[in-house]
N, C-alpha and C. Protein backbone atom coordinates (compact mmCIF):
# COMPACT_ATOMS: atom_id res chain seq x y z
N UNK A 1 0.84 -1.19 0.00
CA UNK A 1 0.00 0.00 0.00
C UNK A 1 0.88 1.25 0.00
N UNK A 2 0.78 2.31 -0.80
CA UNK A 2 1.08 3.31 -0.73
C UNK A 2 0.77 4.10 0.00
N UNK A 3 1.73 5.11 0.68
CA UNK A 3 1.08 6.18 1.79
C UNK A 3 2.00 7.56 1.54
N UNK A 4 1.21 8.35 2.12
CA UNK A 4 1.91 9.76 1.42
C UNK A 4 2.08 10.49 2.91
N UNK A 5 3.02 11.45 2.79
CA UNK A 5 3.13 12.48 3.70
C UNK A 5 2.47 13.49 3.23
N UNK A 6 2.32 14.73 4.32
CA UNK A 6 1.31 15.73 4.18
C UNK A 6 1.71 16.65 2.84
N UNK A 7 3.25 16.69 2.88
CA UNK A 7 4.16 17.32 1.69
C UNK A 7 3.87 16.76 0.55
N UNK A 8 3.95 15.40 0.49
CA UNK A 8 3.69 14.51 -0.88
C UNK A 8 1.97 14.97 -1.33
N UNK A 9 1.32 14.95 -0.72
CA UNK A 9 -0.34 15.29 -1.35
C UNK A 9 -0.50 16.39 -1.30
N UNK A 10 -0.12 17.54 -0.46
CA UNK A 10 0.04 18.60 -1.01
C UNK A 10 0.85 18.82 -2.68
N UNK A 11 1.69 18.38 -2.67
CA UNK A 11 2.25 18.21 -4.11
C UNK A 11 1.21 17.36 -5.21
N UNK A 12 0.50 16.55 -4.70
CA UNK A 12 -0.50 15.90 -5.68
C UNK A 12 -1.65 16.86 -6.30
N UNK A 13 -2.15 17.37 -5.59
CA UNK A 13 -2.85 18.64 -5.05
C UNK A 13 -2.90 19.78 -6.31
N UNK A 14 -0.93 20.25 -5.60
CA UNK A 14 -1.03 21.20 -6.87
C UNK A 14 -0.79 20.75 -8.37
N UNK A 15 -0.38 19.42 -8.21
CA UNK A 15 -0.13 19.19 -9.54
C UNK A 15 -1.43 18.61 -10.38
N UNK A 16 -2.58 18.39 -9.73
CA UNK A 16 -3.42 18.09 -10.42
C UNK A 16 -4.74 19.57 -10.69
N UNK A 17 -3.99 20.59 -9.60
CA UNK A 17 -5.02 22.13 -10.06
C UNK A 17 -3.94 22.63 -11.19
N UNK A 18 -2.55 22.56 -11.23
CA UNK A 18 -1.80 23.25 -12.25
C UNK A 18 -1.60 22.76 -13.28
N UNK A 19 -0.74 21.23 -13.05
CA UNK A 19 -0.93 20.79 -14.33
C UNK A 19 -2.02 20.18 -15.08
N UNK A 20 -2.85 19.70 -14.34
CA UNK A 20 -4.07 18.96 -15.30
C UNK A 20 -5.30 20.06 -15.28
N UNK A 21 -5.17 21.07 -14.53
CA UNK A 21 -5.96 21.77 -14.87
C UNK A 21 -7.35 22.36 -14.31
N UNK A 22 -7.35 20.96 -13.18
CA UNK A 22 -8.65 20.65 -12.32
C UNK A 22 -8.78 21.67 -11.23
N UNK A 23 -9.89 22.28 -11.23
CA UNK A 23 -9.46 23.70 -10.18
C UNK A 23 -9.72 23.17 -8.83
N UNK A 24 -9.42 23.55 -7.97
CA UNK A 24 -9.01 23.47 -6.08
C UNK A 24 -10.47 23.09 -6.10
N UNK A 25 -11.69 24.12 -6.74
CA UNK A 25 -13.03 23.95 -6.38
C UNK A 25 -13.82 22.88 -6.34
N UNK A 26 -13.50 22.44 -7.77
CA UNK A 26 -13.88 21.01 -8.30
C UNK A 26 -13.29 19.38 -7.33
N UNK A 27 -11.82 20.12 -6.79
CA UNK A 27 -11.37 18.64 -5.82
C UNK A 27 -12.21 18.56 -4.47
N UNK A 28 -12.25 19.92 -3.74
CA UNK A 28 -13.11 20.28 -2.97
C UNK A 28 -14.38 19.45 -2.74
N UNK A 29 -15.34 19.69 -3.94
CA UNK A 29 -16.37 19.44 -4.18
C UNK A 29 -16.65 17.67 -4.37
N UNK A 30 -15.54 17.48 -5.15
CA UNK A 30 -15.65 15.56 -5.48
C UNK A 30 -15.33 15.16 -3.56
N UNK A 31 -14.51 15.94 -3.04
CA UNK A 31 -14.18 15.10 -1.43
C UNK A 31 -15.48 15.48 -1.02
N UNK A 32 -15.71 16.22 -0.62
CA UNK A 32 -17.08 16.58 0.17
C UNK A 32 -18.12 15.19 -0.48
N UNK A 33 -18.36 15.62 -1.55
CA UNK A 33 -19.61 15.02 -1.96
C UNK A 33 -19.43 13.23 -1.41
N UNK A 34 -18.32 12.53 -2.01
CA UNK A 34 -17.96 11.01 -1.41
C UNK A 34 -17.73 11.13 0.12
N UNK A 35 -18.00 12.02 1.01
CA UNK A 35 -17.69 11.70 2.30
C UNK A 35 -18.84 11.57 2.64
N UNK A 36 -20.03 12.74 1.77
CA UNK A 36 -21.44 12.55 2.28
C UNK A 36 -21.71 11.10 1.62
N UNK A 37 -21.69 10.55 0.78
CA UNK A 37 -21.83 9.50 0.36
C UNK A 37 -21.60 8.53 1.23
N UNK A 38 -20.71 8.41 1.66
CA UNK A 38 -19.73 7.26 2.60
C UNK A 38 -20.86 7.72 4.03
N UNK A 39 -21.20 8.64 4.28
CA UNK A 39 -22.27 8.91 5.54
C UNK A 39 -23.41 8.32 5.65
N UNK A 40 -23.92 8.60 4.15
CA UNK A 40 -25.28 8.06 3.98
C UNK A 40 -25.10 6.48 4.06
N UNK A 41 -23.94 6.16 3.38
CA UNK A 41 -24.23 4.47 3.26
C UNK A 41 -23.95 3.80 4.42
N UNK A 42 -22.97 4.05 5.79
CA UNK A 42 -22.79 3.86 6.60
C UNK A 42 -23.91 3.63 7.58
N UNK A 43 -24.51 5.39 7.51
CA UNK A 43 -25.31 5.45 8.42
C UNK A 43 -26.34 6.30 8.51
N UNK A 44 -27.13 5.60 7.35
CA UNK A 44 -28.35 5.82 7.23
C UNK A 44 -29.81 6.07 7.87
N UNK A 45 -29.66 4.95 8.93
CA UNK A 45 -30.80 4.82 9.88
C UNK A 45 -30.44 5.68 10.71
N UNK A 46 -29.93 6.71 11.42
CA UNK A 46 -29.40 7.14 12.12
C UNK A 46 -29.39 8.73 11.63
N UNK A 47 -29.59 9.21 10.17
CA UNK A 47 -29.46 10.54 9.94
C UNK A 47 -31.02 11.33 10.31
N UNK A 48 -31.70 10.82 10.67
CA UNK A 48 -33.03 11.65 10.20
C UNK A 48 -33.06 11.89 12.07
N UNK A 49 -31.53 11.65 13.02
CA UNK A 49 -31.90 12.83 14.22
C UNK A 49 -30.81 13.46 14.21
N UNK A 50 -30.20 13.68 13.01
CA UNK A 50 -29.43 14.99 12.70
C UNK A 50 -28.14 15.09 12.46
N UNK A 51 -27.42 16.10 11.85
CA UNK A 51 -25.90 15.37 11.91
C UNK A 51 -25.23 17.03 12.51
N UNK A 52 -24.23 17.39 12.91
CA UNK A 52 -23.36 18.39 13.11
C UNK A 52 -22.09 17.95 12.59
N UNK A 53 -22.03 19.26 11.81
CA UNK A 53 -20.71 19.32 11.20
C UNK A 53 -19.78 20.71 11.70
N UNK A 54 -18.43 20.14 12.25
CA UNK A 54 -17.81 21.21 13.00
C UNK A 54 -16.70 21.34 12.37
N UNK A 55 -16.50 22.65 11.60
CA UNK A 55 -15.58 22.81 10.53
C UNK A 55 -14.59 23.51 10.94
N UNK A 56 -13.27 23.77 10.06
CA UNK A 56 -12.31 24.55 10.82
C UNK A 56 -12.47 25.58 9.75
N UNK A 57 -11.57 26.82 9.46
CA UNK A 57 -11.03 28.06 8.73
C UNK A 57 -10.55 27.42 7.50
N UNK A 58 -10.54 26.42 6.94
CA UNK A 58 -9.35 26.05 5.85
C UNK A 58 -9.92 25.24 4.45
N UNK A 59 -9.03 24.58 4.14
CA UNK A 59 -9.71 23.21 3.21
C UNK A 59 -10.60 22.36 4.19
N UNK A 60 -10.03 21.53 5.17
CA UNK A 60 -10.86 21.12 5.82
C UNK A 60 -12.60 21.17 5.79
N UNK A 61 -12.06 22.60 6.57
CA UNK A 61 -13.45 22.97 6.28
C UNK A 61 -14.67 23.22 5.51
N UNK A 62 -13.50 23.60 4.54
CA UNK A 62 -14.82 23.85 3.19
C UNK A 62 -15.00 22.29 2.34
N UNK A 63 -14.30 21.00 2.90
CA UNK A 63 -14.93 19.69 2.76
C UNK A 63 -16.26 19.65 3.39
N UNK A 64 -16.47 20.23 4.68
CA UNK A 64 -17.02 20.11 5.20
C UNK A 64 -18.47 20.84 5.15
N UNK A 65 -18.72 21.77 4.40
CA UNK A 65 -19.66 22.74 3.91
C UNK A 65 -20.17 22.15 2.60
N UNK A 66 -18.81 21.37 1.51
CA UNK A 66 -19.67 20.57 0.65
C UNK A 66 -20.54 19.31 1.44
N UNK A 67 -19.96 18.79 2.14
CA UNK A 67 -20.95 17.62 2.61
C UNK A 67 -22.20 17.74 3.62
N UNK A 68 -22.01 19.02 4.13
CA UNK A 68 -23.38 19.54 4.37
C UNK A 68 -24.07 19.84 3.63
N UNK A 69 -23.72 20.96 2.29
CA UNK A 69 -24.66 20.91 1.26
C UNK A 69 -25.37 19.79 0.91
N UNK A 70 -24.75 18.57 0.60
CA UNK A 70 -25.06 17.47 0.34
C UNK A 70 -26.27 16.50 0.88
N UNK A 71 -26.02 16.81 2.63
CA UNK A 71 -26.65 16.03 3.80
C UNK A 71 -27.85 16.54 3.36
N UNK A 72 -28.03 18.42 3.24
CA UNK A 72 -29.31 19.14 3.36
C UNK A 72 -29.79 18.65 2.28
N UNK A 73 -29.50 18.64 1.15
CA UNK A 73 -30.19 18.46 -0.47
C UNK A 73 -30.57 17.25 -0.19
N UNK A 74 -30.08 16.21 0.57
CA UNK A 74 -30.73 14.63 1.14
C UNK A 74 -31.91 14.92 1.50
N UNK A 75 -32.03 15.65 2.49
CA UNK A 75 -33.27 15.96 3.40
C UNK A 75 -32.90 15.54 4.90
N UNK A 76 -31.89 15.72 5.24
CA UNK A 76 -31.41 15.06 5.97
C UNK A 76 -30.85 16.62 7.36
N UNK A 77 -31.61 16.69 8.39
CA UNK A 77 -31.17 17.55 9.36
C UNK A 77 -29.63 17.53 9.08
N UNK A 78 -29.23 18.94 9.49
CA UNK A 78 -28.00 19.11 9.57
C UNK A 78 -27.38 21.07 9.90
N UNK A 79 -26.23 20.51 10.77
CA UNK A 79 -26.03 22.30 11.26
C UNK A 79 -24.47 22.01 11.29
N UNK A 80 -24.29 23.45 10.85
CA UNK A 80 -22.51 23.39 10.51
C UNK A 80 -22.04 24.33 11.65
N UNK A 81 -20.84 24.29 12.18
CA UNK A 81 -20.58 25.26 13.42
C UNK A 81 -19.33 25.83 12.75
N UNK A 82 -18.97 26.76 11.97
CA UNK A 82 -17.98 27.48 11.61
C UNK A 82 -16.89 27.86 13.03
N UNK A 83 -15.67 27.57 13.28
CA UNK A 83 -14.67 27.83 14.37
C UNK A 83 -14.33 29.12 13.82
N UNK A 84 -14.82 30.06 13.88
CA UNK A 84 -14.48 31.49 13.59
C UNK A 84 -15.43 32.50 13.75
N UNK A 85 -14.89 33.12 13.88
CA UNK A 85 -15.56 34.96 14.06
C UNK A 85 -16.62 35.16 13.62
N UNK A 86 -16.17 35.11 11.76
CA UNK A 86 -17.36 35.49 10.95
C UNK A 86 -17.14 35.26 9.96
N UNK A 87 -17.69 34.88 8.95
CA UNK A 87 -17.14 34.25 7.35
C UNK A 87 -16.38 35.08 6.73
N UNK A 88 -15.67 36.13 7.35
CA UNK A 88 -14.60 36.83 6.67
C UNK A 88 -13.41 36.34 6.95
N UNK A 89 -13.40 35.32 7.51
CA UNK A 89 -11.99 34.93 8.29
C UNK A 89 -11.67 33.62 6.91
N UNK A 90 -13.11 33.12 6.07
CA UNK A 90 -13.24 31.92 5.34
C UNK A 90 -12.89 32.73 4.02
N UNK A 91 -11.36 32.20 3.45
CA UNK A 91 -10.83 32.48 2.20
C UNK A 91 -10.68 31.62 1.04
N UNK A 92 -10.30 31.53 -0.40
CA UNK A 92 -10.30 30.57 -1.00
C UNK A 92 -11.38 29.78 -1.39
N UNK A 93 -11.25 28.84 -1.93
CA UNK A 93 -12.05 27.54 -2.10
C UNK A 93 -12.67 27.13 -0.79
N UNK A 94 -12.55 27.15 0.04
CA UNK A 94 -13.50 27.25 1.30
C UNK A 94 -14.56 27.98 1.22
N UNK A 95 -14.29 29.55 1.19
CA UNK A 95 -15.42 30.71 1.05
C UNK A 95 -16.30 30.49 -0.14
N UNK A 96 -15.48 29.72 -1.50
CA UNK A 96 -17.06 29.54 -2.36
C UNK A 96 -17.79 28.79 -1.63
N UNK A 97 -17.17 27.40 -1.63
CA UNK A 97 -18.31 26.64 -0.64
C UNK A 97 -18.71 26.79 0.11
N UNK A 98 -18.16 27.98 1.12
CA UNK A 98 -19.67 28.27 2.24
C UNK A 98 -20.96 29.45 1.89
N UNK A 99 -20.46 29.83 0.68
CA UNK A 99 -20.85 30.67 0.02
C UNK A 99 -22.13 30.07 -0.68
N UNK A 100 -22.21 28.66 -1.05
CA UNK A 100 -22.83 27.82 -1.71
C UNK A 100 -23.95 27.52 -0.52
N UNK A 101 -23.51 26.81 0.38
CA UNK A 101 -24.46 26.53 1.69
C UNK A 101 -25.16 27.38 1.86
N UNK A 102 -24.83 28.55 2.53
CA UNK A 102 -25.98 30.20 2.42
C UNK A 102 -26.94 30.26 1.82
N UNK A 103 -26.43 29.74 0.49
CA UNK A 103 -27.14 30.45 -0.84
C UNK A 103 -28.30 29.30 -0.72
N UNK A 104 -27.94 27.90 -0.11
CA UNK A 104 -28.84 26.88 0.09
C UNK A 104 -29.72 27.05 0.94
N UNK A 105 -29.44 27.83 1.83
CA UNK A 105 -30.27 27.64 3.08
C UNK A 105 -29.72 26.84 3.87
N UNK A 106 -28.17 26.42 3.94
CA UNK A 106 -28.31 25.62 5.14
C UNK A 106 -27.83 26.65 6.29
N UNK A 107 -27.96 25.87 7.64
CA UNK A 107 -28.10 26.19 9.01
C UNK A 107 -26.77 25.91 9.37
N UNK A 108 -26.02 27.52 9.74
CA UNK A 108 -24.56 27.60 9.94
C UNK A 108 -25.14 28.42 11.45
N UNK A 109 -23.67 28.31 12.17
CA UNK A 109 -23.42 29.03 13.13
C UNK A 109 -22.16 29.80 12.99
N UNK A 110 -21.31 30.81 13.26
CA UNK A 110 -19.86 31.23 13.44
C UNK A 110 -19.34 31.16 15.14
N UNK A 111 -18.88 30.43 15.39
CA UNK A 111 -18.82 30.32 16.64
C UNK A 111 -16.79 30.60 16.82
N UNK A 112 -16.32 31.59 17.85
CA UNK A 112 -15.09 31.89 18.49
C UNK A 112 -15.21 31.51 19.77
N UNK A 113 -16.25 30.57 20.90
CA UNK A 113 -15.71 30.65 22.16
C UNK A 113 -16.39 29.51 22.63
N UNK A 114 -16.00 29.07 23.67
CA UNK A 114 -16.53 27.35 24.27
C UNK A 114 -18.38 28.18 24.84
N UNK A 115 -18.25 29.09 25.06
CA UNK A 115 -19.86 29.72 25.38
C UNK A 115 -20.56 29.33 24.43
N UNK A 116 -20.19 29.82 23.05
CA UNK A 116 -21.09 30.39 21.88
C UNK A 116 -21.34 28.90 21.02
N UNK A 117 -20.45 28.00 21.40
CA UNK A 117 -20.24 26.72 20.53
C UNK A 117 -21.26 26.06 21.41
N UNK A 118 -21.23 25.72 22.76
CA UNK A 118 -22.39 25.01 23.68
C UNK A 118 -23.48 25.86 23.59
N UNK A 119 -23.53 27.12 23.61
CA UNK A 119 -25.32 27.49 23.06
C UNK A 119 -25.70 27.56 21.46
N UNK A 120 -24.54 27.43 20.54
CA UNK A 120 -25.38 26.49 19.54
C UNK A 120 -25.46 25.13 19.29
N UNK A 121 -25.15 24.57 19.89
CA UNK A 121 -25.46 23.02 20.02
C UNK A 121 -26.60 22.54 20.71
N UNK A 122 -26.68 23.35 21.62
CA UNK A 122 -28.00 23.39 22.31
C UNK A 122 -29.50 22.85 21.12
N UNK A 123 -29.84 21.84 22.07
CA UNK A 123 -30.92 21.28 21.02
C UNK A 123 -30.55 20.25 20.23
N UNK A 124 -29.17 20.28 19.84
CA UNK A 124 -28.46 19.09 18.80
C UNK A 124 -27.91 18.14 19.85
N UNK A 125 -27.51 17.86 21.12
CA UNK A 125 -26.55 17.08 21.98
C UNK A 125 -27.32 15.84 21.68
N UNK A 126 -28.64 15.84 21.22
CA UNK A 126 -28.71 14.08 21.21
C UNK A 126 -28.94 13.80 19.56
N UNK A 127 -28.05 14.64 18.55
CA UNK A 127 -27.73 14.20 17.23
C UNK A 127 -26.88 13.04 16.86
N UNK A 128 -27.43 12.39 16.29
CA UNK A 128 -27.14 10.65 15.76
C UNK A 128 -25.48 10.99 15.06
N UNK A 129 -25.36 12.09 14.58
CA UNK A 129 -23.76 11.92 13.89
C UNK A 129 -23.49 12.96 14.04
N UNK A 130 -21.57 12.78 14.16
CA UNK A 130 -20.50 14.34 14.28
C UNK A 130 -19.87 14.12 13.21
N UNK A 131 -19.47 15.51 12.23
CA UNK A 131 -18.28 15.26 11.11
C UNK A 131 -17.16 16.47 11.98
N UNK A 132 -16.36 15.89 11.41
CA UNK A 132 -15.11 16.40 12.23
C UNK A 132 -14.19 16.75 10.89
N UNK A 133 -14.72 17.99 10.90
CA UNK A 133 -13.80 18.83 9.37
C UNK A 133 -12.99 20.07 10.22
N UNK A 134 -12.73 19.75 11.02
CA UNK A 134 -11.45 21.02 12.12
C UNK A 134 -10.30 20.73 10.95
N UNK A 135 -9.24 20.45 11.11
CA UNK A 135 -8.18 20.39 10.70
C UNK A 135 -7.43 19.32 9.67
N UNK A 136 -7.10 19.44 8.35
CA UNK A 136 -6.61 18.96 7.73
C UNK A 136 -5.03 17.94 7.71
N UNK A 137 -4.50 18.11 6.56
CA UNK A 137 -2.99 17.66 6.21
C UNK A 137 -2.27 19.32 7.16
N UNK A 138 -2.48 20.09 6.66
CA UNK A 138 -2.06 21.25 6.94
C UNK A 138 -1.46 21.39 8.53
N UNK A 139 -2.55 20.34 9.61
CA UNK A 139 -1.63 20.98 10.81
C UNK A 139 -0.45 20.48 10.87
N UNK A 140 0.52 21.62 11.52
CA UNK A 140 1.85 21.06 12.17
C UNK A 140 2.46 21.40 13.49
N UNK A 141 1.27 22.16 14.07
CA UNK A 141 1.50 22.66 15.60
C UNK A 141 0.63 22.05 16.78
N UNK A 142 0.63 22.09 18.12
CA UNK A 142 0.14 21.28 18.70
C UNK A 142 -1.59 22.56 18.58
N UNK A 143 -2.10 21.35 19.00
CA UNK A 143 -3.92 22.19 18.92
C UNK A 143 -3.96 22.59 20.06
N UNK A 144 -4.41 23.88 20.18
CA UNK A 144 -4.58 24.87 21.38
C UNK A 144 -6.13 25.69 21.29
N UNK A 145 -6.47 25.83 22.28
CA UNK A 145 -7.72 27.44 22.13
C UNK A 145 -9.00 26.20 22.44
N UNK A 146 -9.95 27.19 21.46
CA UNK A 146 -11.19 26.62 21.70
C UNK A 146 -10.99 25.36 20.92
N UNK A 147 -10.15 25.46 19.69
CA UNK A 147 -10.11 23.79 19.07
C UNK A 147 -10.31 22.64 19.82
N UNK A 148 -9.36 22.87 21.06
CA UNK A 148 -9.09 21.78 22.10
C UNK A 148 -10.25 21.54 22.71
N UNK A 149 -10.91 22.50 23.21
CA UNK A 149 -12.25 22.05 23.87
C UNK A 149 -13.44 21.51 22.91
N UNK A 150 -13.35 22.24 21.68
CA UNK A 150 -14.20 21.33 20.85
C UNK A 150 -14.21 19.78 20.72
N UNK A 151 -12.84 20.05 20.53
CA UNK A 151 -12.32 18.51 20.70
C UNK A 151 -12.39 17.72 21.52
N UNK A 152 -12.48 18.39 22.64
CA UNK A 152 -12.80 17.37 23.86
C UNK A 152 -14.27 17.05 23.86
N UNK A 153 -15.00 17.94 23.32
CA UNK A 153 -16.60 17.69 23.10
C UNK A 153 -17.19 16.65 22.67
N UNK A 154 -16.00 16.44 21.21
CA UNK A 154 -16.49 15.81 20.24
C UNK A 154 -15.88 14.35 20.80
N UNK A 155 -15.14 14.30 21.67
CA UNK A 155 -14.81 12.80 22.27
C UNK A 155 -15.51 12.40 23.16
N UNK A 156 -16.30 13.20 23.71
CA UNK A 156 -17.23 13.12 24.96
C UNK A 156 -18.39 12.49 24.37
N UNK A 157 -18.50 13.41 23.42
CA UNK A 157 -20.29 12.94 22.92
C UNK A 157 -20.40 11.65 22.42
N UNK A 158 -21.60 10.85 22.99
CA UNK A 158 -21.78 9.57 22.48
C UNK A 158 -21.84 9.02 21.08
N UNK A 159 -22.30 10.91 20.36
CA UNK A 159 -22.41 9.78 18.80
C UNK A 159 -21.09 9.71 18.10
N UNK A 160 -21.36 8.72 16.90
CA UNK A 160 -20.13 8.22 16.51
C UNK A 160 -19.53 9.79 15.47
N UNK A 161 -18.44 9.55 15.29
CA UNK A 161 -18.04 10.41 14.40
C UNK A 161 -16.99 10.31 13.66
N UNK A 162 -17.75 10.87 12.26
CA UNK A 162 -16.73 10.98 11.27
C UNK A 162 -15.72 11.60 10.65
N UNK A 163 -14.24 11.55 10.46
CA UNK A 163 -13.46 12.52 10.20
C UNK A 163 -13.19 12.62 8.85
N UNK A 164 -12.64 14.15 8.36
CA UNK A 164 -12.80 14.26 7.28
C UNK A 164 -11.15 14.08 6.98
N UNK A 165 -11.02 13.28 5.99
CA UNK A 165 -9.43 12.88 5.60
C UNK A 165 -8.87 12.74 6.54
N UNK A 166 -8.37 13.18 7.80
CA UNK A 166 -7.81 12.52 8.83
C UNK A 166 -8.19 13.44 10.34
N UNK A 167 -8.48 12.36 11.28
CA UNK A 167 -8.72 13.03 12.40
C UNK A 167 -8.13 14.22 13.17
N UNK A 168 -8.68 15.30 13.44
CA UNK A 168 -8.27 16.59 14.03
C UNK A 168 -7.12 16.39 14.63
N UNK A 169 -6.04 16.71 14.92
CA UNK A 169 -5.02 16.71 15.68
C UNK A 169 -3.66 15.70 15.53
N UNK A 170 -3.75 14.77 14.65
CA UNK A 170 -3.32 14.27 14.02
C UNK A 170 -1.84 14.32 12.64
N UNK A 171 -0.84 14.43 13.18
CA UNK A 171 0.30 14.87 12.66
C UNK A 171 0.17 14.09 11.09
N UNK A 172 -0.27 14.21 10.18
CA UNK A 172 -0.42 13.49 8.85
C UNK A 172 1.01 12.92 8.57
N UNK A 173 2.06 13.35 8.76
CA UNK A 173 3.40 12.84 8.19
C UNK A 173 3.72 11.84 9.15
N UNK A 174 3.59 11.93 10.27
CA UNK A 174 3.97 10.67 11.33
C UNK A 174 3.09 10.58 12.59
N UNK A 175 1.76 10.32 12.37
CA UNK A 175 0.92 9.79 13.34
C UNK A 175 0.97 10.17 14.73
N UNK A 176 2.37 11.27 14.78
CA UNK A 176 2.06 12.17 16.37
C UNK A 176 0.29 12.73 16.63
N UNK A 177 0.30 12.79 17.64
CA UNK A 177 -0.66 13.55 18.53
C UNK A 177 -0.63 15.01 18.84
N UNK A 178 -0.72 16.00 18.16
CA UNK A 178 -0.50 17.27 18.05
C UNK A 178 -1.66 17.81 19.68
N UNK A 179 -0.77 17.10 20.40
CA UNK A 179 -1.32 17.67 21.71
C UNK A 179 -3.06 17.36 22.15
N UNK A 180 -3.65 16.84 21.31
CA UNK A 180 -4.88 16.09 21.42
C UNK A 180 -5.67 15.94 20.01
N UNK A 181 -6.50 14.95 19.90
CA UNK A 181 -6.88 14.28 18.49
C UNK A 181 -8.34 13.66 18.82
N UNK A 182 -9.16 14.00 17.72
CA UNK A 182 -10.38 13.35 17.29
C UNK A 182 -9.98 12.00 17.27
N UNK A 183 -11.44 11.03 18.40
CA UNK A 183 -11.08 9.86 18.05
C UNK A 183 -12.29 9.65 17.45
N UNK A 184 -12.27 8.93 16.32
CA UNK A 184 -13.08 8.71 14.93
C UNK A 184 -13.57 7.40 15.01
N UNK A 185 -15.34 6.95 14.89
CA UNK A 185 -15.67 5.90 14.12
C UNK A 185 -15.52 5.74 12.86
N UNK A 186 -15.34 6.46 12.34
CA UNK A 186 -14.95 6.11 10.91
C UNK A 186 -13.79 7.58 10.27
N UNK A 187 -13.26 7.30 8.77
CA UNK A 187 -12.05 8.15 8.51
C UNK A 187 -12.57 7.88 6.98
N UNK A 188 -12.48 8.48 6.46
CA UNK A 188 -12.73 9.00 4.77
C UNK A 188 -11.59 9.99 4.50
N UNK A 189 -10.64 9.39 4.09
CA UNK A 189 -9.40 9.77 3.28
C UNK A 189 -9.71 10.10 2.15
N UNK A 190 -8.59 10.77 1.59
CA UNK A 190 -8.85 11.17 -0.38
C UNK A 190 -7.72 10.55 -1.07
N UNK A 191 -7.46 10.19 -2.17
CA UNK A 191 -6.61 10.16 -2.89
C UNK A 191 -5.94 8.86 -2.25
N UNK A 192 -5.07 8.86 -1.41
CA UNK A 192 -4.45 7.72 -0.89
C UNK A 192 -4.11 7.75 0.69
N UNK A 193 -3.70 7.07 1.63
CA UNK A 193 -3.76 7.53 2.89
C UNK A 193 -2.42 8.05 3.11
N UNK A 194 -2.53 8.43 4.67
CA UNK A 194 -1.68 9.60 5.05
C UNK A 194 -0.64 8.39 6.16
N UNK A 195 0.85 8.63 6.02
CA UNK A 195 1.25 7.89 7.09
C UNK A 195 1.06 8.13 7.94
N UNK A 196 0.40 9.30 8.64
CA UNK A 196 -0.05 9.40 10.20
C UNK A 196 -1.59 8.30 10.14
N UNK A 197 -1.86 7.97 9.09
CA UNK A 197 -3.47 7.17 9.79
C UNK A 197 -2.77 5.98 9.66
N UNK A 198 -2.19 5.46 9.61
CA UNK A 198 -1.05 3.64 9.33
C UNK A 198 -0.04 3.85 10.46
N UNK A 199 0.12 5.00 11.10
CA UNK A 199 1.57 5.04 12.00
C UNK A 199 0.45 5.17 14.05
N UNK A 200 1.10 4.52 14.26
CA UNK A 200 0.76 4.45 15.23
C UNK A 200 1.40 6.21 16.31
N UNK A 201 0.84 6.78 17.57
CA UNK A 201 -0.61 6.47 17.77
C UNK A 201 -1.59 7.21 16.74
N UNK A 202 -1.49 7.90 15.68
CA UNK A 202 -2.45 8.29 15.25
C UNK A 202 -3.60 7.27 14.80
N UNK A 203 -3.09 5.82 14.27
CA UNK A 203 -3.52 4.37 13.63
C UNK A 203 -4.72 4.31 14.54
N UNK A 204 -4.89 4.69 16.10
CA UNK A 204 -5.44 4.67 16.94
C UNK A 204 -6.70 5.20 17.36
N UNK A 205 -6.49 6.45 16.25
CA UNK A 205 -7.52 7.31 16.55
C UNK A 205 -8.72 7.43 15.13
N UNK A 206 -8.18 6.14 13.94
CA UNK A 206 -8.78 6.48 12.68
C UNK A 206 -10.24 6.19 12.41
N UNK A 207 -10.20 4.95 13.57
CA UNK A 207 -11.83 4.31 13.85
C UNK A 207 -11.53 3.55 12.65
């Protein structure tokens, strides 16, 4: 099996928006859409009491805004919790896609503080599924702030949850623990996997 470091798919990345041509938007959009896919087929019986999707500032995140689009166009409850200020902080290929959700009608929050994140959840704590679109390939520092407490949320809460390409906190190049990590029932990778989800302890946390 082949496995890539965070450097190596970043390089896949650009070489398939530069040289082949395929824009950031369009890769965006194909991950999102197969993660909602991989949701529905998983766990089907289980969506119609709701799903939360807790996104970060980045790519990540805007995986995570396509597969809400997705959930909602299902018919399928669903609320996205943006980790930021205010959608001005959301740049890039992220900002179309949350740009897209809006325009859908789906049900976002912008949340900056462990207050504002527990009073919009409020009402959702007994939702059947978590997607866990915080943090990508991209981290390389340990997770600090409100991330951490999200994170601790999202390990607390009974329902299962899904990560998007690799669990929050999660060193992609070597399976460190960037100071705390999403532990995942399930992991929907792209392209090929990451040696942090094959390297132990991250191997641990992939579900």
């Amino acid at each position: 099996m082949k496995v890539l470091t965070a450097a190596q798919m970043q390089e896949a990345d650009r070489s398939t928006i530069e040289d082949l041509a395929i824009p950031g938007v369009v890769l965006m959009e194909n991950a999102g859409r197969l993660v909602a896919e991989a949701i529905v087929d998983r766990y089907r019986e289980r969506l119609a009491a709701g799903v939360l999707i807790v996104a970060g500032r980045g790519n990540n995140g805007g995986d995570g805004y396509v597969i809400a689009r997705h959930l909602h166009h299902a018919g399928w409850p669903v609320r996205t919790l943006v980790l930021a200020a205010d959608r001005g902080r959301i740049t890039g290929d992220a900002a179309v896609n949350l740009e897209v959700l809006e325009r859908c009608g789906g049900d976002l929050a912008f949340v900056d503080s462990m207050e504002l994140f527990v009073s919009a959840v409020a009402g959702w704590d007994g939702c059947a599924l978590l997607v866990d679109a915080i943090f990508g390939t991209g981290l390389t520092k340990p997770v600090t702030g409100l991330q951490t407490e999200v994170i601790a949320w999202l390990n607390q809460n009974a329902a299962p949850v899904v990560a998007v390409d690799l669990p929050s906190g999660i060193d992609a190049s070597s399976g460190r623990v960037l100071g705390c990590c999403v532990k995942a029932d399930l992991t929907v990778t792209f392209a090929l996997p990451k040696i942090g989800l094959v390297s132990y302890p991250g191997a641990g946390y992939v579900g």
